[in-house]
Protein backbone atom coordinates (compact mmCIF):
# COMPACT_ATOMS: atom_id res chain seq x y z
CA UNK A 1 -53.87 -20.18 -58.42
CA UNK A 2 -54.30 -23.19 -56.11
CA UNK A 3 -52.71 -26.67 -56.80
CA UNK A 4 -53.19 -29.67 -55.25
CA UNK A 5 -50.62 -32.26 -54.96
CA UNK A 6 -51.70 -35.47 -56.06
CA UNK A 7 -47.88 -37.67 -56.52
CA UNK A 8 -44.89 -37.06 -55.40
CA UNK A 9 -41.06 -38.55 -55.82
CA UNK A 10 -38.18 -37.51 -54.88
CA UNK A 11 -34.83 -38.07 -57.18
CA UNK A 12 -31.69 -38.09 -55.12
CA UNK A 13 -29.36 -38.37 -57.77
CA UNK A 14 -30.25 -34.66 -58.79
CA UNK A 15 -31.49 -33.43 -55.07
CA UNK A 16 -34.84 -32.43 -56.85
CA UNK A 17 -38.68 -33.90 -56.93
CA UNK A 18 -41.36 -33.83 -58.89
CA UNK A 19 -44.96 -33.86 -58.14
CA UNK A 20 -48.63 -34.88 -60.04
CA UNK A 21 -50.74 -30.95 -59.68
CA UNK A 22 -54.35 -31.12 -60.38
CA UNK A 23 -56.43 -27.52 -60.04
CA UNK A 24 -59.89 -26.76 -59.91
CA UNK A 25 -59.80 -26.15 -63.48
CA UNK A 26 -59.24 -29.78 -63.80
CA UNK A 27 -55.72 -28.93 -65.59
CA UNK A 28 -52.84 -31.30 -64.57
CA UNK A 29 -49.19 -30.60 -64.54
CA UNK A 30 -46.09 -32.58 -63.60
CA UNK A 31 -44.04 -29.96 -61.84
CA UNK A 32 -39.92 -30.53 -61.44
CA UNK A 33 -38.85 -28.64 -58.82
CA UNK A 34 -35.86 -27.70 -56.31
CA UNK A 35 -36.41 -26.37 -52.61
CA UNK A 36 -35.90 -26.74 -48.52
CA UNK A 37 -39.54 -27.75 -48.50
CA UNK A 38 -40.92 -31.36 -50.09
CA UNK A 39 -44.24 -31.49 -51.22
CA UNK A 40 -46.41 -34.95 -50.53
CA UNK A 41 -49.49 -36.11 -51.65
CA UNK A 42 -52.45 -33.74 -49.94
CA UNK A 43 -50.46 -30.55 -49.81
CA UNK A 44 -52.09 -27.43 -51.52
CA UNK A 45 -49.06 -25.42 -53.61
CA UNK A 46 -50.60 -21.87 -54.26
CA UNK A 47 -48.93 -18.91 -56.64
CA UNK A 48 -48.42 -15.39 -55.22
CA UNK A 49 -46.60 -12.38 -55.88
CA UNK A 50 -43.74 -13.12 -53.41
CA UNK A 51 -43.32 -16.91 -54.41
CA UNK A 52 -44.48 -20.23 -54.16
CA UNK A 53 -46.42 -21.19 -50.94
CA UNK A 54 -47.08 -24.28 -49.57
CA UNK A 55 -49.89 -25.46 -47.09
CA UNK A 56 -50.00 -21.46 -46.21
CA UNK A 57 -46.18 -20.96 -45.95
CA UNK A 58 -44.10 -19.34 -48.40
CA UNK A 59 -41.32 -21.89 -49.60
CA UNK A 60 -37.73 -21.22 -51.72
CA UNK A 61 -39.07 -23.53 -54.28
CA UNK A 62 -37.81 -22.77 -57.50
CA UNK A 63 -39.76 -24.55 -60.36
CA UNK A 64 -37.51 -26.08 -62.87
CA UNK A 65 -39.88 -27.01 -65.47
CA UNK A 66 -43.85 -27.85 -65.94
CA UNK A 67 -45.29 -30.75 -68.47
CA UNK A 68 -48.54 -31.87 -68.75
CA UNK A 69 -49.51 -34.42 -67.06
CA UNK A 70 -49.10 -38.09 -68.88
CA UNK A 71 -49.30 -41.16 -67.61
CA UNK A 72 -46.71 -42.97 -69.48
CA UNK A 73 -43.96 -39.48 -68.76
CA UNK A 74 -44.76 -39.73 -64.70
CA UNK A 75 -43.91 -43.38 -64.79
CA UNK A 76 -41.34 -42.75 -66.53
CA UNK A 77 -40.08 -39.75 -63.77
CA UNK A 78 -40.81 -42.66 -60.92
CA UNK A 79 -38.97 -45.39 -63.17
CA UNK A 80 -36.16 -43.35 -63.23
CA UNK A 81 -36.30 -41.90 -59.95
CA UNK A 82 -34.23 -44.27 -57.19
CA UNK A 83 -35.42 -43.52 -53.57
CA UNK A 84 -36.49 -45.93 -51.55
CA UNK A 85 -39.00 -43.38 -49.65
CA UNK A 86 -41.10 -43.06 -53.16
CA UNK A 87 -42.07 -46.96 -53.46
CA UNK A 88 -41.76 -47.01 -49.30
CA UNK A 89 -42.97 -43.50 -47.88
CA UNK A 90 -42.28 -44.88 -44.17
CA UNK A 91 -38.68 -45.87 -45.18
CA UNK A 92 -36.74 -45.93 -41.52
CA UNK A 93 -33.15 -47.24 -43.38
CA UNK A 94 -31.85 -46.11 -46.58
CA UNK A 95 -29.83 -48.23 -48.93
CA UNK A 96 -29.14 -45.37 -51.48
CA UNK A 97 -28.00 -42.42 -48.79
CA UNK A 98 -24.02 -42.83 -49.98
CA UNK A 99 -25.29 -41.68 -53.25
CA UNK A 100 -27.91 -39.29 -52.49
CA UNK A 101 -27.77 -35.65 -53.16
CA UNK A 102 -30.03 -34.57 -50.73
CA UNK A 103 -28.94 -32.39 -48.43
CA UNK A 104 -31.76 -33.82 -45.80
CA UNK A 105 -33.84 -36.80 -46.80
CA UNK A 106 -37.41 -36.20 -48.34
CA UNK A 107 -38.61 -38.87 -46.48
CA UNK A 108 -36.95 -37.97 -42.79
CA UNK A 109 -34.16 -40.67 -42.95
CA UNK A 110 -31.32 -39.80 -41.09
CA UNK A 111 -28.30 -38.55 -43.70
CA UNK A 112 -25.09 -39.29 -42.09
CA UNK A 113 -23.14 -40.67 -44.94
């Protein structure tokens, strides 16, 4: 099955993301997720029987749980969420990187702590 990534945040005080899924079938999921690979807005996430792939890659993504998709429960997920790169996706400084979890930023800020 093919998802495409509509949202996406990053949470670095858990080193994991979530992201907005619509498919063809019109059937949208909020996906929580860990990984080496961060999905953005545009990217196509596709099932197989050897894993996750993204944009025509396989990916060590390992989905950590699925809702459906709500409104009021992504805002909440984005609310909650404190990176700077979800509000600013260009983010060049990062006031939060003493605290982050992330192993490398999400959003391509350098990480030395």
């Amino acid at each position: 099955m093919e998802w495409h990534v509509k949202q996406a945040i990053a949470c670095p005080d858990t080193s994991t993301a979530f992201v907005h899924v619509s498919c063809m079938r019109n059937l949208n999921l909020i996906l929580w997720y860990r990984g080496d690979y961060f999905l953005r807005a545009g990217n196509i996430l596709s099932t197989s029987p050897f894993g996750l792939i993204a944009n025509g890659k396989k990916r060590d993504l390992e989905i950590v749980h699925a809702f459906p998709y709500n409104p009021g429960l992504w805002d909440t997920f984005i609310n909650n969420a404190d990176c700077p790169g979800n509000t600013y996706p260009l983010v060049t400084e990062c006031s939060k990187k003493s605290k982050c979890l992330f192993e490398n930023c999400p959003y391509g800020v350098a990480m030395s702590h």
